[in-house]
C-alpha atoms as a PDB file:
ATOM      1  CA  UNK A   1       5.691  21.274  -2.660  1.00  0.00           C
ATOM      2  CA  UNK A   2       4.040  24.495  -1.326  1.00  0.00           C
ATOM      3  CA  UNK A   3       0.990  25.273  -0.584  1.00  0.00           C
ATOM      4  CA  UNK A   4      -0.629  26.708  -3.635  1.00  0.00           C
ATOM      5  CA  UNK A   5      -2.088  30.336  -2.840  1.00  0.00           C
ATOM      6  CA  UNK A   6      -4.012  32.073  -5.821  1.00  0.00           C
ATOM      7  CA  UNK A   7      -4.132  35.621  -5.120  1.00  0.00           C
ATOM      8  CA  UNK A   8      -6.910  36.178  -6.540  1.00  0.00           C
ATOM      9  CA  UNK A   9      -9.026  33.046  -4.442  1.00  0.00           C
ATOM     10  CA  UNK A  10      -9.355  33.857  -0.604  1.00  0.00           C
ATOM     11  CA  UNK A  11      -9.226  30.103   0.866  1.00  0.00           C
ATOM     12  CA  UNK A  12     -12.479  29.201   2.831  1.00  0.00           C
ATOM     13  CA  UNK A  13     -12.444  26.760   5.415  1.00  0.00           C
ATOM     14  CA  UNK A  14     -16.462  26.125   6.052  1.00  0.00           C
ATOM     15  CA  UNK A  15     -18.255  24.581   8.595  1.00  0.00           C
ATOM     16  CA  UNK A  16     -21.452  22.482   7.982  1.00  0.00           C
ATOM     17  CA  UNK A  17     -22.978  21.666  11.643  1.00  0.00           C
ATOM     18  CA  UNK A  18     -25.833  19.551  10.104  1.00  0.00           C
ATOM     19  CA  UNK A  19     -28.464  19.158  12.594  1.00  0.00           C
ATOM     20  CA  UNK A  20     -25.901  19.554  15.407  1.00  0.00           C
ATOM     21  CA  UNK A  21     -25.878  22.389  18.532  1.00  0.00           C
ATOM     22  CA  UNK A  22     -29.196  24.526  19.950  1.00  0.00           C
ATOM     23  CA  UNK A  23     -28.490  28.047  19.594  1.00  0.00           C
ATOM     24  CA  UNK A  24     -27.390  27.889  22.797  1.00  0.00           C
ATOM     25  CA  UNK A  25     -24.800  25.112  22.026  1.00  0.00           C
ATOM     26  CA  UNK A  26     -23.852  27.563  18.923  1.00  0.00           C
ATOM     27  CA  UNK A  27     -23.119  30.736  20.937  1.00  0.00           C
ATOM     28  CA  UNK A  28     -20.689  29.167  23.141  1.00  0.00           C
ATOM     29  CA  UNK A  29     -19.697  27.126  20.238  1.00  0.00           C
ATOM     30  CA  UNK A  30     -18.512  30.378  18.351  1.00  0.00           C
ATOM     31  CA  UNK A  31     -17.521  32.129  21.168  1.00  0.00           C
ATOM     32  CA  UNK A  32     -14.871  29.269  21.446  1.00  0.00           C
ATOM     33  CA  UNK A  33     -13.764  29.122  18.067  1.00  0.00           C
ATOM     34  CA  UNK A  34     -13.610  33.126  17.563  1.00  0.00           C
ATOM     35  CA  UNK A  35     -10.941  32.731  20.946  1.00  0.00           C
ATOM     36  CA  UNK A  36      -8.658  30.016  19.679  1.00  0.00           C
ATOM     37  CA  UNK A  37      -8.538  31.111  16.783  1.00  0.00           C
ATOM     38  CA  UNK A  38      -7.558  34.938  18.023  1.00  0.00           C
ATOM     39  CA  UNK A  39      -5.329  33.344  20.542  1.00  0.00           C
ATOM     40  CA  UNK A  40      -3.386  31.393  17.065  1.00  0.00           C
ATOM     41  CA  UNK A  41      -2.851  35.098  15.822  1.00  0.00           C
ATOM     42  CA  UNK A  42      -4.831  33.244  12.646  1.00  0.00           C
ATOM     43  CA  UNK A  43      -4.929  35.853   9.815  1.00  0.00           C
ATOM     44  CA  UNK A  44      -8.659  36.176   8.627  1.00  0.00           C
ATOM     45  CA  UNK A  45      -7.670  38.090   5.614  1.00  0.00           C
ATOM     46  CA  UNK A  46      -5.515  34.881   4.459  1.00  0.00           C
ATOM     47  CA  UNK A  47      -8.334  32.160   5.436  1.00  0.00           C
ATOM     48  CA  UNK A  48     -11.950  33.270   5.494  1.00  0.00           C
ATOM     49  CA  UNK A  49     -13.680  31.074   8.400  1.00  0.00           C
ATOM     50  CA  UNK A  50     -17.547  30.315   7.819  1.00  0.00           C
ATOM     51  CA  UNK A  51     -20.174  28.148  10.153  1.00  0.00           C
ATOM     52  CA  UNK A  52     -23.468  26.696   8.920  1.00  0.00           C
ATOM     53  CA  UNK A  53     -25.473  26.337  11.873  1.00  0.00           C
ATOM     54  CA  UNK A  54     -28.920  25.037  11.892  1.00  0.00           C
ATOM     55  CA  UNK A  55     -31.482  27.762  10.897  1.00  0.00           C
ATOM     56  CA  UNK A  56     -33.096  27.813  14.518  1.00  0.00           C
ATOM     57  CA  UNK A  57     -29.468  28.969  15.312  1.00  0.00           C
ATOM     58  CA  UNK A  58     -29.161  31.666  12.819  1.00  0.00           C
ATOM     59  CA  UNK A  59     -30.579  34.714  14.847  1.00  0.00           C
ATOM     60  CA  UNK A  60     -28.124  33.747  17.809  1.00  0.00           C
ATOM     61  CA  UNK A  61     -25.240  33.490  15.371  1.00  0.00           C
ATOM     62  CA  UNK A  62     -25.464  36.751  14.117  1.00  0.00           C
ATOM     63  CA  UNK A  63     -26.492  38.817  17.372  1.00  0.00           C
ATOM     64  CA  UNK A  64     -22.884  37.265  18.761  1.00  0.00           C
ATOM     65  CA  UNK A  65     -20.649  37.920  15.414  1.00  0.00           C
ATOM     66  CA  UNK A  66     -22.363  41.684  15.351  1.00  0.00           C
ATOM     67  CA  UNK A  67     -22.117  42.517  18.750  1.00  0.00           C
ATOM     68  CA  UNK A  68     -18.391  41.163  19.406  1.00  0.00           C
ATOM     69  CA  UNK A  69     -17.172  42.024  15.834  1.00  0.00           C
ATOM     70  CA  UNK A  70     -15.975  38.325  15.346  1.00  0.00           C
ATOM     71  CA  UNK A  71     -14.397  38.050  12.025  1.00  0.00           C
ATOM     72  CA  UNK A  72     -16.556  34.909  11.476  1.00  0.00           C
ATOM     73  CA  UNK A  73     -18.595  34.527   8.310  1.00  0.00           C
ATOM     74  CA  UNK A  74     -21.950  32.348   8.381  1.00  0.00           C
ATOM     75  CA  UNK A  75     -24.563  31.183   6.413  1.00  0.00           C
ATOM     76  CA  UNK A  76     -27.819  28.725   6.198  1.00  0.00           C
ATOM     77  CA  UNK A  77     -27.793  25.089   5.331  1.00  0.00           C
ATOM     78  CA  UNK A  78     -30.744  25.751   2.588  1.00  0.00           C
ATOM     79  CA  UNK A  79     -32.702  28.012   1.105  1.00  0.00           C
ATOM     80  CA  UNK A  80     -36.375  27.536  -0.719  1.00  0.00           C
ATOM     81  CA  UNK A  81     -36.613  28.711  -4.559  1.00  0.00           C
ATOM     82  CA  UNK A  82     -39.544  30.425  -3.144  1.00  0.00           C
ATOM     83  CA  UNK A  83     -39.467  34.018  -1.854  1.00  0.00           C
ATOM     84  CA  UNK A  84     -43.229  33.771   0.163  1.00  0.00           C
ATOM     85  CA  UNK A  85     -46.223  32.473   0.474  1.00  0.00           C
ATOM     86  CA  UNK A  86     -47.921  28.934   1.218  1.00  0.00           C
ATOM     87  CA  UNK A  87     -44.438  26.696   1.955  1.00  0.00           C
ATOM     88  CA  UNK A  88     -44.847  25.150   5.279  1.00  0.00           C
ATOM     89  CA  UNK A  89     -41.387  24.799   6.824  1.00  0.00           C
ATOM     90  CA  UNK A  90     -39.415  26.599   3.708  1.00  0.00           C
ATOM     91  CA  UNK A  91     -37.118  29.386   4.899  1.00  0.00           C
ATOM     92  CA  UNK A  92     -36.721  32.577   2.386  1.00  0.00           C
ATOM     93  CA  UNK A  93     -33.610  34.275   0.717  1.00  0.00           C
ATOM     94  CA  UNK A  94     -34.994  37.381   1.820  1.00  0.00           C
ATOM     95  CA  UNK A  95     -34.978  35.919   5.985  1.00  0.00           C
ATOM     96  CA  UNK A  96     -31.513  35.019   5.446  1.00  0.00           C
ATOM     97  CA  UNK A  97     -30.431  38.050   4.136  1.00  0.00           C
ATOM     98  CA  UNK A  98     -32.205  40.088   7.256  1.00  0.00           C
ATOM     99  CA  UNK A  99     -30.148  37.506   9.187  1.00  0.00           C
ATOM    100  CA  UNK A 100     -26.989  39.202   7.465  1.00  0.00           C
ATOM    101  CA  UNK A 101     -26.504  35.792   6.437  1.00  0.00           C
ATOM    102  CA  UNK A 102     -23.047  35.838   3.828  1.00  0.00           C
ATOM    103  CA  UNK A 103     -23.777  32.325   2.817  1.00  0.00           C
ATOM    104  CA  UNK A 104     -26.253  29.400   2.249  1.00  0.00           C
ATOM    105  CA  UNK A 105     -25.306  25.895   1.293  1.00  0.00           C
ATOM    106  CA  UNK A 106     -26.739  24.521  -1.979  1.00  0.00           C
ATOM    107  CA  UNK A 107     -27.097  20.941  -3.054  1.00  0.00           C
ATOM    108  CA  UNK A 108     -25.549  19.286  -0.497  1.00  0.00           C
ATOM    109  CA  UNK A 109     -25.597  15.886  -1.127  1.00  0.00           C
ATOM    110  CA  UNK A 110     -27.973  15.023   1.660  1.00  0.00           C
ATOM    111  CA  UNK A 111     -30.098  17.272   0.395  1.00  0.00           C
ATOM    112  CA  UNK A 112     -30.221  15.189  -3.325  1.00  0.00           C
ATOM    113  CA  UNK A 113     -30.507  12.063  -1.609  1.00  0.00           C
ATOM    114  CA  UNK A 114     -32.448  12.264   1.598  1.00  0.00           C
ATOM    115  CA  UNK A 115     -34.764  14.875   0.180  1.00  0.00           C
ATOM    116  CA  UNK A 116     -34.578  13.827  -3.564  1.00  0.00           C
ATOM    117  CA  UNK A 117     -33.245  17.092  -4.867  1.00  0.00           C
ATOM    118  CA  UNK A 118     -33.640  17.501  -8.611  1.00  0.00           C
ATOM    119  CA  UNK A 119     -30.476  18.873 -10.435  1.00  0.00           C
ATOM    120  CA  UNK A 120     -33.307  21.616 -11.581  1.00  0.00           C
ATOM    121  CA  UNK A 121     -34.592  22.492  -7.867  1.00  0.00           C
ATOM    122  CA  UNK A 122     -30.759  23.442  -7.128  1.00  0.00           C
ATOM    123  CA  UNK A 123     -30.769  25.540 -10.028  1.00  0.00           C
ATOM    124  CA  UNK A 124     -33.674  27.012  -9.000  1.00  0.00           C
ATOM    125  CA  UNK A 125     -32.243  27.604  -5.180  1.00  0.00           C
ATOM    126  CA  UNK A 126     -29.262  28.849  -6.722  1.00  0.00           C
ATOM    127  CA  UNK A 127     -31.194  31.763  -8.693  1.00  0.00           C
ATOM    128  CA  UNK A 128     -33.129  32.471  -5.426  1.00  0.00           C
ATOM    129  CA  UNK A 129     -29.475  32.769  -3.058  1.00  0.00           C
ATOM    130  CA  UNK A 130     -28.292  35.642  -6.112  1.00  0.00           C
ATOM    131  CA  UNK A 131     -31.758  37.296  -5.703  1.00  0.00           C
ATOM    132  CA  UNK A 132     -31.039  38.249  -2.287  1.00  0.00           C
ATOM    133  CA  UNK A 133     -27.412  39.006  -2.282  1.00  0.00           C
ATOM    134  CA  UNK A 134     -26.691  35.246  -0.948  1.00  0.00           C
ATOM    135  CA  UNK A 135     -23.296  33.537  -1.831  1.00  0.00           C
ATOM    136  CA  UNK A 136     -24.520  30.294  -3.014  1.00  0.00           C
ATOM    137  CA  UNK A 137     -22.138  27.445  -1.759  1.00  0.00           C
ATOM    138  CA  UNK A 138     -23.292  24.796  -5.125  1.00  0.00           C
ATOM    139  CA  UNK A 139     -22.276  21.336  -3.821  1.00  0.00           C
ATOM    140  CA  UNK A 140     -21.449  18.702  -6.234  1.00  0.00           C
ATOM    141  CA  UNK A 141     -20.430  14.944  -5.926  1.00  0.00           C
ATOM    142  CA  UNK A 142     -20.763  11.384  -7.022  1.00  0.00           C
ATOM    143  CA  UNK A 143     -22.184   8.535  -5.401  1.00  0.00           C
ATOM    144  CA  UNK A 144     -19.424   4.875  -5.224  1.00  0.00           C
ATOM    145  CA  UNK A 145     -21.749   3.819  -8.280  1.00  0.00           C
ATOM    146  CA  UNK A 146     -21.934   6.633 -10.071  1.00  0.00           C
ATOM    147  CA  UNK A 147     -17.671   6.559  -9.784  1.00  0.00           C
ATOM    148  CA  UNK A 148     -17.791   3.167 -10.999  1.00  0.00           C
ATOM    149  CA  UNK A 149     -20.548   3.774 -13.861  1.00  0.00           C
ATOM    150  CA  UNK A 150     -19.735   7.175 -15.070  1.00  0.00           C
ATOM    151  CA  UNK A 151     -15.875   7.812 -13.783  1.00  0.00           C
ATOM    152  CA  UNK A 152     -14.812  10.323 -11.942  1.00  0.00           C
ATOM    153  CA  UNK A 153     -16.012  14.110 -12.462  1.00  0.00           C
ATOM    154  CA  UNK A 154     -18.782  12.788 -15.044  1.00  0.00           C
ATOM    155  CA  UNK A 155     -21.633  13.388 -12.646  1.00  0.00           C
ATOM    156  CA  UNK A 156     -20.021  16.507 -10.614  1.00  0.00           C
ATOM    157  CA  UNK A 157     -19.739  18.082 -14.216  1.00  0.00           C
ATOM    158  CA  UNK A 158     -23.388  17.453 -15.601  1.00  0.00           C
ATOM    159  CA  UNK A 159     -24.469  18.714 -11.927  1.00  0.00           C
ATOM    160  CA  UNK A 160     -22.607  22.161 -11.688  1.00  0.00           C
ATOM    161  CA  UNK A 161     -23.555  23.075 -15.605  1.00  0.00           C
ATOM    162  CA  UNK A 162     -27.256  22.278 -14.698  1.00  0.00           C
ATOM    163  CA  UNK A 163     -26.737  24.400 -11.166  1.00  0.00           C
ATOM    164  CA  UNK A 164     -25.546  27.504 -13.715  1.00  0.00           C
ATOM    165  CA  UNK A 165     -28.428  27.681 -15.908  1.00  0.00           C
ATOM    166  CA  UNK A 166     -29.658  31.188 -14.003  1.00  0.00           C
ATOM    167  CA  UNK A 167     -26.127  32.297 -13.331  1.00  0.00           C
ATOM    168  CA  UNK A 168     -24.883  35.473 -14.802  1.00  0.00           C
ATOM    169  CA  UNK A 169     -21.185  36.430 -15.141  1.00  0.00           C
ATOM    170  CA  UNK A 170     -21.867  38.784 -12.339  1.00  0.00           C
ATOM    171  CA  UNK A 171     -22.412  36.661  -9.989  1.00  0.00           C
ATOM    172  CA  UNK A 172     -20.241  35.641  -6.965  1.00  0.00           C
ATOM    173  CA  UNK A 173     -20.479  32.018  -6.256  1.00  0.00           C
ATOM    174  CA  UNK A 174     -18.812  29.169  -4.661  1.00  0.00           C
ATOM    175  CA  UNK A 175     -18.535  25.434  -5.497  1.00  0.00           C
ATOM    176  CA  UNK A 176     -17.986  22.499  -2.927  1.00  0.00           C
ATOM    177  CA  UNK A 177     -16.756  18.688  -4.864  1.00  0.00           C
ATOM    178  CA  UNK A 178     -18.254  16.616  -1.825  1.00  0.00           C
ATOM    179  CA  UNK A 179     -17.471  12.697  -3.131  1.00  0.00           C
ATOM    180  CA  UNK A 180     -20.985  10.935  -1.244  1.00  0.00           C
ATOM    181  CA  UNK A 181     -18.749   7.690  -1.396  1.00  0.00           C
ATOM    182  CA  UNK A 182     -15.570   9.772   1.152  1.00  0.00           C
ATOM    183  CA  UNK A 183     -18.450  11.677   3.211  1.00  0.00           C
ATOM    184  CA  UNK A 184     -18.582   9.950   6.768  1.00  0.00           C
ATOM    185  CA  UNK A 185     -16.576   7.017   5.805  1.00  0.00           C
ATOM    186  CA  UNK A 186     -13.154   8.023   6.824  1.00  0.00           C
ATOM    187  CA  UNK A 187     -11.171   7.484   4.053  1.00  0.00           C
ATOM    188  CA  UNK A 188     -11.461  10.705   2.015  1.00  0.00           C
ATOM    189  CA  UNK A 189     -10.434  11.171  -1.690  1.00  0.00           C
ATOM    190  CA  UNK A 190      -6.607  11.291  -2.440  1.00  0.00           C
ATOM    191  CA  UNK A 191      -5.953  15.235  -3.265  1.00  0.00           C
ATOM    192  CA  UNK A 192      -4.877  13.974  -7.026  1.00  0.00           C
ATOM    193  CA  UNK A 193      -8.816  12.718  -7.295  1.00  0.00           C
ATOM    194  CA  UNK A 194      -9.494  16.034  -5.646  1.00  0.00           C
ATOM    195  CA  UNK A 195      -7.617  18.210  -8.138  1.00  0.00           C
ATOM    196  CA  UNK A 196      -8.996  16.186 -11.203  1.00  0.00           C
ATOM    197  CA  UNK A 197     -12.564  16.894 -10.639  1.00  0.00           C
ATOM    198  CA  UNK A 198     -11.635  20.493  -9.691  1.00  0.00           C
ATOM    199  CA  UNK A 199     -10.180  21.050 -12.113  1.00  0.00           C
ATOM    200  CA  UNK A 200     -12.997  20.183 -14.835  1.00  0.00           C
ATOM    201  CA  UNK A 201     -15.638  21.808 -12.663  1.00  0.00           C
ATOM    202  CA  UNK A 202     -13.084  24.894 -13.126  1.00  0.00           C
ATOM    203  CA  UNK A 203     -13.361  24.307 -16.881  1.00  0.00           C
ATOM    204  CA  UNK A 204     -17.377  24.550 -16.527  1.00  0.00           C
ATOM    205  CA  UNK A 205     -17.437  27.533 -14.989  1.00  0.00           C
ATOM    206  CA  UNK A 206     -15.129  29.055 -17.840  1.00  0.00           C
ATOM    207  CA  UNK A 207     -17.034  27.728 -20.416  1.00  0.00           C
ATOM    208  CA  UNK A 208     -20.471  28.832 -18.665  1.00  0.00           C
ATOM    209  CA  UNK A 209     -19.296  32.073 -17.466  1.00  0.00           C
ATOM    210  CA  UNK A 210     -15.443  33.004 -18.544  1.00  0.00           C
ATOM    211  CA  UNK A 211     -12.348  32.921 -17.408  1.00  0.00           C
ATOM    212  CA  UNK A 212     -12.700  35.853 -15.135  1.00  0.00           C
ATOM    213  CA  UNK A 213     -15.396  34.034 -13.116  1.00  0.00           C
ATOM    214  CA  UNK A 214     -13.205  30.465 -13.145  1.00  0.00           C
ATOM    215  CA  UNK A 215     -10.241  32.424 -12.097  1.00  0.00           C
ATOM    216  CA  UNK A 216     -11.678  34.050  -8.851  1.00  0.00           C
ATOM    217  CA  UNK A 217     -14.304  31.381  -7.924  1.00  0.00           C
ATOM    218  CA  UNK A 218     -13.146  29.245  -5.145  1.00  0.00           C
ATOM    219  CA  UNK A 219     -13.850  25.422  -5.218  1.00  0.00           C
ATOM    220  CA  UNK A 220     -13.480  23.899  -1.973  1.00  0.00           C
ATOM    221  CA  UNK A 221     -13.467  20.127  -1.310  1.00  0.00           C
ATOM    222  CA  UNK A 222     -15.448  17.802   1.117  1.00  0.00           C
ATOM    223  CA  UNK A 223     -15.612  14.536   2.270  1.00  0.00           C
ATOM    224  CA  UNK A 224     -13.321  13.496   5.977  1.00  0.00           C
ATOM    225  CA  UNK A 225     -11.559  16.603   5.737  1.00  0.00           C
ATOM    226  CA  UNK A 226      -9.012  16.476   9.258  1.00  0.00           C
ATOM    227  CA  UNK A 227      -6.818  18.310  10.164  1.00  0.00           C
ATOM    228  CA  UNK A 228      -4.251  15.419   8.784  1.00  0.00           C
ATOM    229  CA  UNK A 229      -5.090  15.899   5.215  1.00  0.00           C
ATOM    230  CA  UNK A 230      -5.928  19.418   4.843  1.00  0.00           C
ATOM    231  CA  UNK A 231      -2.917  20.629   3.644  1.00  0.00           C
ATOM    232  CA  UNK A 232      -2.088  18.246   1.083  1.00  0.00           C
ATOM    233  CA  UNK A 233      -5.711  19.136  -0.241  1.00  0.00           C
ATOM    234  CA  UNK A 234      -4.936  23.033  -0.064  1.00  0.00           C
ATOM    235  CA  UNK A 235      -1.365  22.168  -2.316  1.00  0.00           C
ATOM    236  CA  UNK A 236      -3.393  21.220  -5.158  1.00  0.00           C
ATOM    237  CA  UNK A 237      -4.019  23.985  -8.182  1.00  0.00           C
ATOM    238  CA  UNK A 238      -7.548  24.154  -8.270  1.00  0.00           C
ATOM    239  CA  UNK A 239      -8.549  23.281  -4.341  1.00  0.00           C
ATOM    240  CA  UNK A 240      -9.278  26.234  -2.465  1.00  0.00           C
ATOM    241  CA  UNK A 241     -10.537  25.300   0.819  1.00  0.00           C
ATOM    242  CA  UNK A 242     -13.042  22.925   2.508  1.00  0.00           C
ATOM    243  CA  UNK A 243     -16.322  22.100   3.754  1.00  0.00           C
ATOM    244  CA  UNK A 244     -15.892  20.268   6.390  1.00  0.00           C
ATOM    245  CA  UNK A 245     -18.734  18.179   8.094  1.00  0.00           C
ATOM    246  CA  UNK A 246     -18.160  16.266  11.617  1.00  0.00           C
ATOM    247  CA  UNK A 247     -14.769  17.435  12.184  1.00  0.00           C
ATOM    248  CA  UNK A 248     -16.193  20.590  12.074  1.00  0.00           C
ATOM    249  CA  UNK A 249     -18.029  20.319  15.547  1.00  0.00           C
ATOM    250  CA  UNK A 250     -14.863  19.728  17.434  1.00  0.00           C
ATOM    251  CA  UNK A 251     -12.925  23.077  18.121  1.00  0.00           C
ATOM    252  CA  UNK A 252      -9.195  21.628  18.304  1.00  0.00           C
ATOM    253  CA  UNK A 253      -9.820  19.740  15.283  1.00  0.00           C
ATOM    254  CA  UNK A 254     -11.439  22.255  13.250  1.00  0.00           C
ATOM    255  CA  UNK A 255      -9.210  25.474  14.404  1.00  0.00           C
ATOM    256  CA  UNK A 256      -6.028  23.149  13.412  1.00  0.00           C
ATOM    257  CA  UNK A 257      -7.623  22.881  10.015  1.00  0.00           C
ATOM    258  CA  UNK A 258      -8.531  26.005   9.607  1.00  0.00           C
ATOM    259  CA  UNK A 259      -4.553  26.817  10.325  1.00  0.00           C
ATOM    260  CA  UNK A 260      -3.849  24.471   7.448  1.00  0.00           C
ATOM    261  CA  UNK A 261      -0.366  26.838   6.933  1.00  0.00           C
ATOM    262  CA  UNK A 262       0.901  25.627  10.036  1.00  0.00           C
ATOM    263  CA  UNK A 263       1.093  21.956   8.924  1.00  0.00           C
ATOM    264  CA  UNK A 264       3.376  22.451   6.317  1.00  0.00           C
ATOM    265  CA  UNK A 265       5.161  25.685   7.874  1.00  0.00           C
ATOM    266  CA  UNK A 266       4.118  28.587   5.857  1.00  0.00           C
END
């Protein structure tokens, strides 16, 4: 089977760093990447390539990508629903956007769980990322009970629909199906489990917003993303990249999956 390219759906391969690398760590981190990547003759145009680096990494990030013209996109991990004010340790839409930030990652399940994220706080996050010209990257995902009490793409499902309550047909969004039970563990979902639950959370977004929206907005997938299973991810319909976590820090690993054509020579 080929690879399945929609040519209307750019494939992202994204990078979340967690709290990983200093800014220090980051520019020679991206320095790195930009090199192996130019040295692989990889084709930008065909795969976009975005990093999530810590927000105390941000500033460094984008001085190196500006001044070298690295075809690297980036964004923040977060984003407060609040544009100023009293909010100790929130960072702005509008500060991200000064940072020429393209992205910011929304919902990430670490986010829901370790900081007890309300379905209505991502909305709310969400609204803020479109205020300021911010892609918002709208993770999804179930935990191993939630699989077992709800089946699979129940909770994903209710979570995206209540992510789009503030979303216009205008807007330019993406959406990450990160399985909490895969993240970490090793053993990610099998690219039919994958497809199933992107391909419902492709039938939200044309019921919330139309077909036109569904068509062109990419869904990536996350959850022990290597550079092993990539490609059999990337065959799949509705899978249009990845958000990869830990294999992201390692340069080899992550520039291999970032090639994902190469795997299955095309």
């Amino acid at each position: 089977m080929a690879v399945n390219i929609n040519p209307r759906r750019t494939p992202l391969i994204a990078g979340n760093w967690k709290m990983n690398l200093d800014h220090l760590q980051a520019i020679a981190f991206v320095q790195k990447l930009a090199w192996n990547l130019k040295d692989a003759n990889h084709d930008f145009a065909a795969v976009e390539v975005a990093v999530f680096p810590p927000f105390t990494d941000l500033r460094s990030v984008q001085t190196l990508v500006s001044a070298d013209k690295l075809p690297l996109a980036f964004g923040a991990q977060d984003v407060s629903a609040q544009d100023s004010g009293a909010y100790t340790g929130e960072i702005s839409g509008a500060f991200l956007a000064q940072l020429e930030c393209q992205y910011v990652i929304i919902g990430h399940s670490e986010r829901r769980t370790l900081h007890s994220e309300t379905d209505e706080q991502v909305a709310a996050k969400v609204t803020a990322a479109l205020k300021h010209n911010l892609v918002p990257l709208i993770c999804v995902g179930e935990s191993a009970e939630d699989l077992a009490v709800h089946g699979p793409s129940a909770v994903p499902v209710a979570q995206l629909r209540a992510a789009l309550a503030g979303v216009t047909n205008a807007a330019d969004i993406v959406v990450a199906y990160e399985p909490v039970w895969a993240i970490g563990s090793g053993q990610a979902a099998t690219p039919e489990q994958a497809e199933q639950v992107a391909a419902a959370l492709r039938g939200v977004l044309t019921e919330t917003l139309g077909q036109d929206v569904a068509d062109k907005t990419r869904i990536l997938y996350g959850g022990s993303v290597k550079s092993g299973n990539i490609a059999a991810f990337m065959r799949e319909p509705n899978v249009d990249g990845a958000l990869v976590g830990g294999a992201s820090l390692d340069i080899p690993e992550f520039s291999s999956i970032i090639r994902y054509h190469k795997h299955v020579g095309v």
